[in-house]
Protein backbone atom coordinates (compact mmCIF):
# COMPACT_ATOMS: atom_id res chain seq x y z
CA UNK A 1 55.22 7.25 -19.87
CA UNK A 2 54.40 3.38 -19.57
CA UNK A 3 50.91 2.74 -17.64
CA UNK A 4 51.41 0.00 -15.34
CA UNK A 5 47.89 -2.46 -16.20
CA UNK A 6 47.02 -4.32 -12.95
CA UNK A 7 45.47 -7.38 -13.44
CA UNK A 8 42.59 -7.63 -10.76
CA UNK A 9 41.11 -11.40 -10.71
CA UNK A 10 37.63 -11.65 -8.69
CA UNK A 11 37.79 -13.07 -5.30
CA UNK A 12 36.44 -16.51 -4.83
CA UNK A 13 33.40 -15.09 -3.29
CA UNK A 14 32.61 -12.76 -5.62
CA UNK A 15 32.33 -15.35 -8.06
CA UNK A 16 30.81 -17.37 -5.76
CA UNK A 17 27.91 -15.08 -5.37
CA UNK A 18 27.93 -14.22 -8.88
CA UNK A 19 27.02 -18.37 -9.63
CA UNK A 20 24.34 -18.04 -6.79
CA UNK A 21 22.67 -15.01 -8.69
CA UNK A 22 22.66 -16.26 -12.06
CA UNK A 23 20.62 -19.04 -13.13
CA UNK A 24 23.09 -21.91 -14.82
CA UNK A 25 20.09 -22.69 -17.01
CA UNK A 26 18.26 -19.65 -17.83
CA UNK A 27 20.94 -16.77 -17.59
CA UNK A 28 17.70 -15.37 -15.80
CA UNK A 29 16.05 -14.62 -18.73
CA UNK A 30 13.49 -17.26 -17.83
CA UNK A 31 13.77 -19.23 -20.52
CA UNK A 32 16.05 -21.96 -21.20
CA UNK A 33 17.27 -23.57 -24.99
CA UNK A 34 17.69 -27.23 -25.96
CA UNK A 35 18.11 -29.37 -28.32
CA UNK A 36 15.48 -32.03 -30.05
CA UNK A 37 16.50 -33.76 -33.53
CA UNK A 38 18.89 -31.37 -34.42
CA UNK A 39 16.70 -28.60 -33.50
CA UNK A 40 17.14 -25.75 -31.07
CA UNK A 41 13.90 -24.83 -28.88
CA UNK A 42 13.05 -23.02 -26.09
CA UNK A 43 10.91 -23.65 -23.09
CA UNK A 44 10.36 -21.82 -19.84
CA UNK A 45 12.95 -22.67 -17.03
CA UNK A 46 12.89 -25.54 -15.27
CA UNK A 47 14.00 -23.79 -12.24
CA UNK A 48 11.16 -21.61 -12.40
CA UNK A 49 12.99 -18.44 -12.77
CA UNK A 50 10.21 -17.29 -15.22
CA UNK A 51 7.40 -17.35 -12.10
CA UNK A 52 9.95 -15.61 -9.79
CA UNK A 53 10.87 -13.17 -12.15
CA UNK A 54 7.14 -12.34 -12.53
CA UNK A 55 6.48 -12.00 -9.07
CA UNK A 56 9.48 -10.16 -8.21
CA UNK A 57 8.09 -7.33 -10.73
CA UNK A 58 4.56 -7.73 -9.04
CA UNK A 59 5.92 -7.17 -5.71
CA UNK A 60 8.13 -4.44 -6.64
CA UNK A 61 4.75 -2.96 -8.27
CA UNK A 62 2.41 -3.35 -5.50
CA UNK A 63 4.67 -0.77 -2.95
CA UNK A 64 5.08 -3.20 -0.24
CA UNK A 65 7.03 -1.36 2.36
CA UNK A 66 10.10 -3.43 2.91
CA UNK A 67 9.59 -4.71 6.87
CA UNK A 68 6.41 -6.24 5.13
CA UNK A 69 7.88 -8.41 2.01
CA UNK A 70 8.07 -11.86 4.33
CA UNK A 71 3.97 -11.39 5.79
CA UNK A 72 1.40 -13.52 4.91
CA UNK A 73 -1.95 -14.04 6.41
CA UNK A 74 -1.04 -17.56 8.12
CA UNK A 75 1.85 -15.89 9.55
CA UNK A 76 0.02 -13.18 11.44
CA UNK A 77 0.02 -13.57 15.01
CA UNK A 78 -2.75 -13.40 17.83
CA UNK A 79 -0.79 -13.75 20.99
CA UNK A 80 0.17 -9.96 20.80
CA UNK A 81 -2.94 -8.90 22.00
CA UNK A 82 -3.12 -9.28 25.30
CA UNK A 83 -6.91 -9.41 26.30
CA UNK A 84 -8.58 -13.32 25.94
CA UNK A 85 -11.60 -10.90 23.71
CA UNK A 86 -9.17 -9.14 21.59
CA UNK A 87 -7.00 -12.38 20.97
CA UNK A 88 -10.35 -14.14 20.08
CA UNK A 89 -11.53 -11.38 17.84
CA UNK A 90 -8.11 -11.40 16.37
CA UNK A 91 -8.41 -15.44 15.37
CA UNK A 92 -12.08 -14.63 13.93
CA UNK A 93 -10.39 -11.49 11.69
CA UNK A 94 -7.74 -13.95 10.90
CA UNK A 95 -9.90 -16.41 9.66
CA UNK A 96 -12.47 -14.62 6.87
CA UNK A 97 -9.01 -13.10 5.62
CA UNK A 98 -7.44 -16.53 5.88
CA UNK A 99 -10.54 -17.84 3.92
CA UNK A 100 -10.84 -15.00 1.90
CA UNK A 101 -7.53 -16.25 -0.18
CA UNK A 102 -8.09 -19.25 -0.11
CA UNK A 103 -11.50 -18.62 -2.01
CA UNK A 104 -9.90 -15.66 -4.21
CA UNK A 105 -10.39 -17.39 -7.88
CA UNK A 106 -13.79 -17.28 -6.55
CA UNK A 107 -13.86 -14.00 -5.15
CA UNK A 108 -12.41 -11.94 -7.76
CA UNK A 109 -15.64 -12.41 -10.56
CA UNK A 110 -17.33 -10.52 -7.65
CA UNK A 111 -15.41 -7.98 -7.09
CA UNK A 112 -15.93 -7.86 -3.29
CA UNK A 113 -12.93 -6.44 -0.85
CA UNK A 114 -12.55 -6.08 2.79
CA UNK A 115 -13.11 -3.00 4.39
CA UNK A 116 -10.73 -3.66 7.64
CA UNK A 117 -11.52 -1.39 10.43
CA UNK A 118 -10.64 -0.38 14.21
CA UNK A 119 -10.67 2.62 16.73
CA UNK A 120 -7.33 1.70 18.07
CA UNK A 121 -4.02 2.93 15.65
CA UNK A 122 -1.77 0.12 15.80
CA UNK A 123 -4.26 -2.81 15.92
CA UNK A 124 -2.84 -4.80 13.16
CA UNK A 125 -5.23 -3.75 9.64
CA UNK A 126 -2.36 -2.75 7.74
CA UNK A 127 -0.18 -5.71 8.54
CA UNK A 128 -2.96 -8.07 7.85
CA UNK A 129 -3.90 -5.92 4.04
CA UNK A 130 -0.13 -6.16 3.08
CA UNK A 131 -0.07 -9.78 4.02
CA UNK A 132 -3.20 -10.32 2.06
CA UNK A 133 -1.39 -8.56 -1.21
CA UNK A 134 1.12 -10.71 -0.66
CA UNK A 135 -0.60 -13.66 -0.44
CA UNK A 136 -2.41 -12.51 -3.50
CA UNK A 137 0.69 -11.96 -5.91
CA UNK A 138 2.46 -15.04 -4.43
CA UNK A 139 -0.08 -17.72 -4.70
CA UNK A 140 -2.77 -16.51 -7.83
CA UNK A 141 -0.29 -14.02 -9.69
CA UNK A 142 -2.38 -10.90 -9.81
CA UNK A 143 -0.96 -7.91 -9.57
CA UNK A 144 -2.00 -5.83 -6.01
CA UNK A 145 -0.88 -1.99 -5.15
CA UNK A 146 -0.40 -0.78 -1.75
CA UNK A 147 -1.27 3.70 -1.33
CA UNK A 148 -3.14 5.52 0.90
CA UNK A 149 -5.95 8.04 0.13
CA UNK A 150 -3.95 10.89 0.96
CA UNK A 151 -0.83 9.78 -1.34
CA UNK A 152 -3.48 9.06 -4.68
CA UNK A 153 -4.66 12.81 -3.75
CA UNK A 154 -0.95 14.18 -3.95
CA UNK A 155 0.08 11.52 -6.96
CA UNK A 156 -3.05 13.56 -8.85
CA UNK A 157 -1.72 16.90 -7.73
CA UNK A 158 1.80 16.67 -8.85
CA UNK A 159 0.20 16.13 -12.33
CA UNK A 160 -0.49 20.20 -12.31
CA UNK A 161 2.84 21.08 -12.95
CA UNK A 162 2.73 24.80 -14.19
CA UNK A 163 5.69 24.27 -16.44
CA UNK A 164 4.11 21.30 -18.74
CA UNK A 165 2.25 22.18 -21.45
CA UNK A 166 -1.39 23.18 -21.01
CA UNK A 167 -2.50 19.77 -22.49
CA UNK A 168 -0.39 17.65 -20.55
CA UNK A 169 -1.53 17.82 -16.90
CA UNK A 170 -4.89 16.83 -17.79
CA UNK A 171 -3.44 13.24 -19.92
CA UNK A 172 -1.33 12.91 -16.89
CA UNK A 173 -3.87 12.63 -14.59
CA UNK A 174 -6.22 11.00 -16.27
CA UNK A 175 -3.97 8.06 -16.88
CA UNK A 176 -2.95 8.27 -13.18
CA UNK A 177 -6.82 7.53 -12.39
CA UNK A 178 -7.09 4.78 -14.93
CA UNK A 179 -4.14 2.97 -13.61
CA UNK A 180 -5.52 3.62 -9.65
CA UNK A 181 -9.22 2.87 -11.41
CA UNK A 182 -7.81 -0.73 -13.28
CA UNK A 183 -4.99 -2.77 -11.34
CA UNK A 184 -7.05 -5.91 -10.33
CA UNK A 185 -6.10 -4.98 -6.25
CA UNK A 186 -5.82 -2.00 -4.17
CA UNK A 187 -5.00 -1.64 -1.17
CA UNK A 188 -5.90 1.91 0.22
CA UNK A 189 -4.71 2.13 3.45
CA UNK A 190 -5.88 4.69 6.40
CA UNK A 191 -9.20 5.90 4.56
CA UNK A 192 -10.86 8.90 6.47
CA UNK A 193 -7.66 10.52 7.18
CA UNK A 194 -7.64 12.98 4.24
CA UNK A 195 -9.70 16.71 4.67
CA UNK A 196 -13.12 16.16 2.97
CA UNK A 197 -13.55 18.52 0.00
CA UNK A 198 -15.85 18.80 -2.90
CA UNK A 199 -12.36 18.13 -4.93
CA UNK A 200 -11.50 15.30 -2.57
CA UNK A 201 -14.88 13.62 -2.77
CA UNK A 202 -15.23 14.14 -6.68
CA UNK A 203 -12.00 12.32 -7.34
CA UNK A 204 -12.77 9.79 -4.67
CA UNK A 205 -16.06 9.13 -6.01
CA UNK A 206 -14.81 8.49 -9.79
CA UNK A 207 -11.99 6.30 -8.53
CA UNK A 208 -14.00 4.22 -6.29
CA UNK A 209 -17.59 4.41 -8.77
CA UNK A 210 -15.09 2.55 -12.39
CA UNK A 211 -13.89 -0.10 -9.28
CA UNK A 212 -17.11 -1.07 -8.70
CA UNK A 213 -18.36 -0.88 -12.32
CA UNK A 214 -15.80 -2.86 -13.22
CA UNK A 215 -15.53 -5.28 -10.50
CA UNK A 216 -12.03 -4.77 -9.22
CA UNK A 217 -10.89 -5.65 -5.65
CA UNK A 218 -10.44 -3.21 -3.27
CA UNK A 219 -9.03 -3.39 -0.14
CA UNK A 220 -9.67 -0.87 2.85
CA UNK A 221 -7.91 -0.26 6.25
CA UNK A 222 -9.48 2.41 8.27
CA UNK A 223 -9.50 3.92 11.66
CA UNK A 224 -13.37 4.58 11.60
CA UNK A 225 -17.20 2.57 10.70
CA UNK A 226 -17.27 3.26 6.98
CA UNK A 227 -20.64 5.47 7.94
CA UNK A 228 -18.17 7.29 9.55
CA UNK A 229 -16.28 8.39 6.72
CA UNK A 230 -16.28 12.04 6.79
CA UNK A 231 -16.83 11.81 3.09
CA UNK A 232 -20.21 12.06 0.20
CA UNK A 233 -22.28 9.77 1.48
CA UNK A 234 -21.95 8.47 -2.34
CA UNK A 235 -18.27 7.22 -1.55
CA UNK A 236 -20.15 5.76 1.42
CA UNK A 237 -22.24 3.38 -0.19
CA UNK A 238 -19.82 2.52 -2.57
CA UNK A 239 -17.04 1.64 -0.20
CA UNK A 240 -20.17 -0.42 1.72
CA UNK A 241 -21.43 -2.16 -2.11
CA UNK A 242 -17.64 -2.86 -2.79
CA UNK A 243 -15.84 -4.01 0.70
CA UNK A 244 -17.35 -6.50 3.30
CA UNK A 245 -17.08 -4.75 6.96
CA UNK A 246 -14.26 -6.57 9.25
CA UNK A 247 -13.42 -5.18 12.58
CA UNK A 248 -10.42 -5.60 14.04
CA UNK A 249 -9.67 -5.83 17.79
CA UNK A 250 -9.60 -2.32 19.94
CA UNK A 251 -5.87 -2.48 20.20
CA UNK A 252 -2.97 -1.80 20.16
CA UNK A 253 -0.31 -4.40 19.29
CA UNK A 254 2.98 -2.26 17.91
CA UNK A 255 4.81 -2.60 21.22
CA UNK A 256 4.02 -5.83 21.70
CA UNK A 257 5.16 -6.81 18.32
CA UNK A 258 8.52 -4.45 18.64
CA UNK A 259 9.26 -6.50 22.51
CA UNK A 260 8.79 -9.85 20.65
CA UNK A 261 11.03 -8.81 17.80
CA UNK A 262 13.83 -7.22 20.12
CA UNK A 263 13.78 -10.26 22.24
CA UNK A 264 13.59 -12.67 18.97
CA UNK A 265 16.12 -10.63 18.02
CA UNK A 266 18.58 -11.04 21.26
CA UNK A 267 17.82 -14.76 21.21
CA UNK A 268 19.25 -15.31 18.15
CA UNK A 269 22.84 -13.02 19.07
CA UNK A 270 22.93 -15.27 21.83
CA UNK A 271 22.37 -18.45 20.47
């Protein structure tokens, strides 16, 4: 029996979008070749497909929930609150974090963070931390993860799995800890939510104790002073050596942002 072969050509705009993907002078390896006196070299592309590449792999590292990737600090807004004191408050926040990165080459040989706090769920700390990492990775390079104390807890559990090998678990966690205890910027977002434990505290406390040893950024949103963490007062005075206090208005923006993106939203269908 004779298989009919049928020849499928791509449509225009697959190839189209196939050009747009691929770098013309790279092949996206980040490199591109030419040629001097009869010699072949290579130099990084001119297109700068080599930065983008690294901070594509950065950002994909650091966790940053999707509806997040476009934040930065200059883009955060004010006019959601709606008191004149919580706008103003808002503006003051905005600026040390504003400042902040733009003193961060500065900032980093300390090792000093932010320790971004308010009563009120919603008020705005974990928008403004993920626009910070993002500011971070885009503009100095450094590499920035995004967790939350209860998620580093149940990352270190899941290394006790009964069916490794007796030896394993133990490797497995501790290189979970050293990769938590050495990327040059966490983020740990809702501290004080997690049930207080003598485990808890004792992982806590080693995480947070090689940070500040070793003068690595950290970055706290919580909902709560940090002296009143209902953790060891030892992962209280670290988180107060390591982070600089920064309260953020008493409330609660997340309707006010969702109305201003529906109605962004319905201007543009209209448009």
């Amino acid at each position: 029996m004779q298989v009919m072969k049928q020849n499928r050509q791509p449509s225009e705009h697959s190839e189209t979008e196939a050009a747009k993907s691929i770098c013309p002078k790279c092949k996206d390896t980040g490199w591109e070749f030419y040629i001097k006196d009869g010699y072949e070299y290579s130099r990084e592309c001119s297109n700068g497909c080599r930065i983008k590449k690294i901070k594509s792999n950065k950002l994909q590292f650091a966790d940053i929930p999707r509806e997040f990737e476009s934040l930065s600090v200059e883009s955060f807004k004010t006019d959601c609150y709606s008191k004149v004191e919580t706008r103003e408050k808002a503006e003051m926040v905005k600026a040390i974090c504003r400042n902040y990165i733009n003193q961060f080459n500065q900032i980093k040989e300390t090792g000093k963070g932010l320790y971004l706090y308010s009563k009120e769920k919603g008020s705005g700390k974990t928008r403004m931390a993920v626009s910070m990492a993002n500011d971070i990775i885009n503009n100095y390079m450094v590499s920035a993860k995004i967790t939350t104390a209860i998620r580093i807890l149940d990352e270190i559990k899941n290394t006790w799995n009964s069916n490794r090998d007796a030896e394993k678990p133990l490797l497995s966690e501790m290189q979970l800890v050293n990769d938590i205890t050495q990327v040059p910027v966490l983020i740990i977002d809702d501290i004080g939510v997690e049930k207080s434990s003598p485990w808890v505290d004792e992982k806590f406390y080693s995480i947070l104790d090689n940070r500040l040893i070793s003068k690595k950024i950290t970055i706290f949103t919580s909902n709560v002073r940090i002296e009143d963490l209902k953790l060891d007062e030892r992962i209280r005075s670290r988180i107060g050596k390591m982070a600089l206090p920064v309260q953020f208005p008493n409330e609660s923006i997340r309707d006010s942002l969702a109305r201003k993106e529906n109605n962004d939203f319905l201007m543009q269908l209209i448009s």
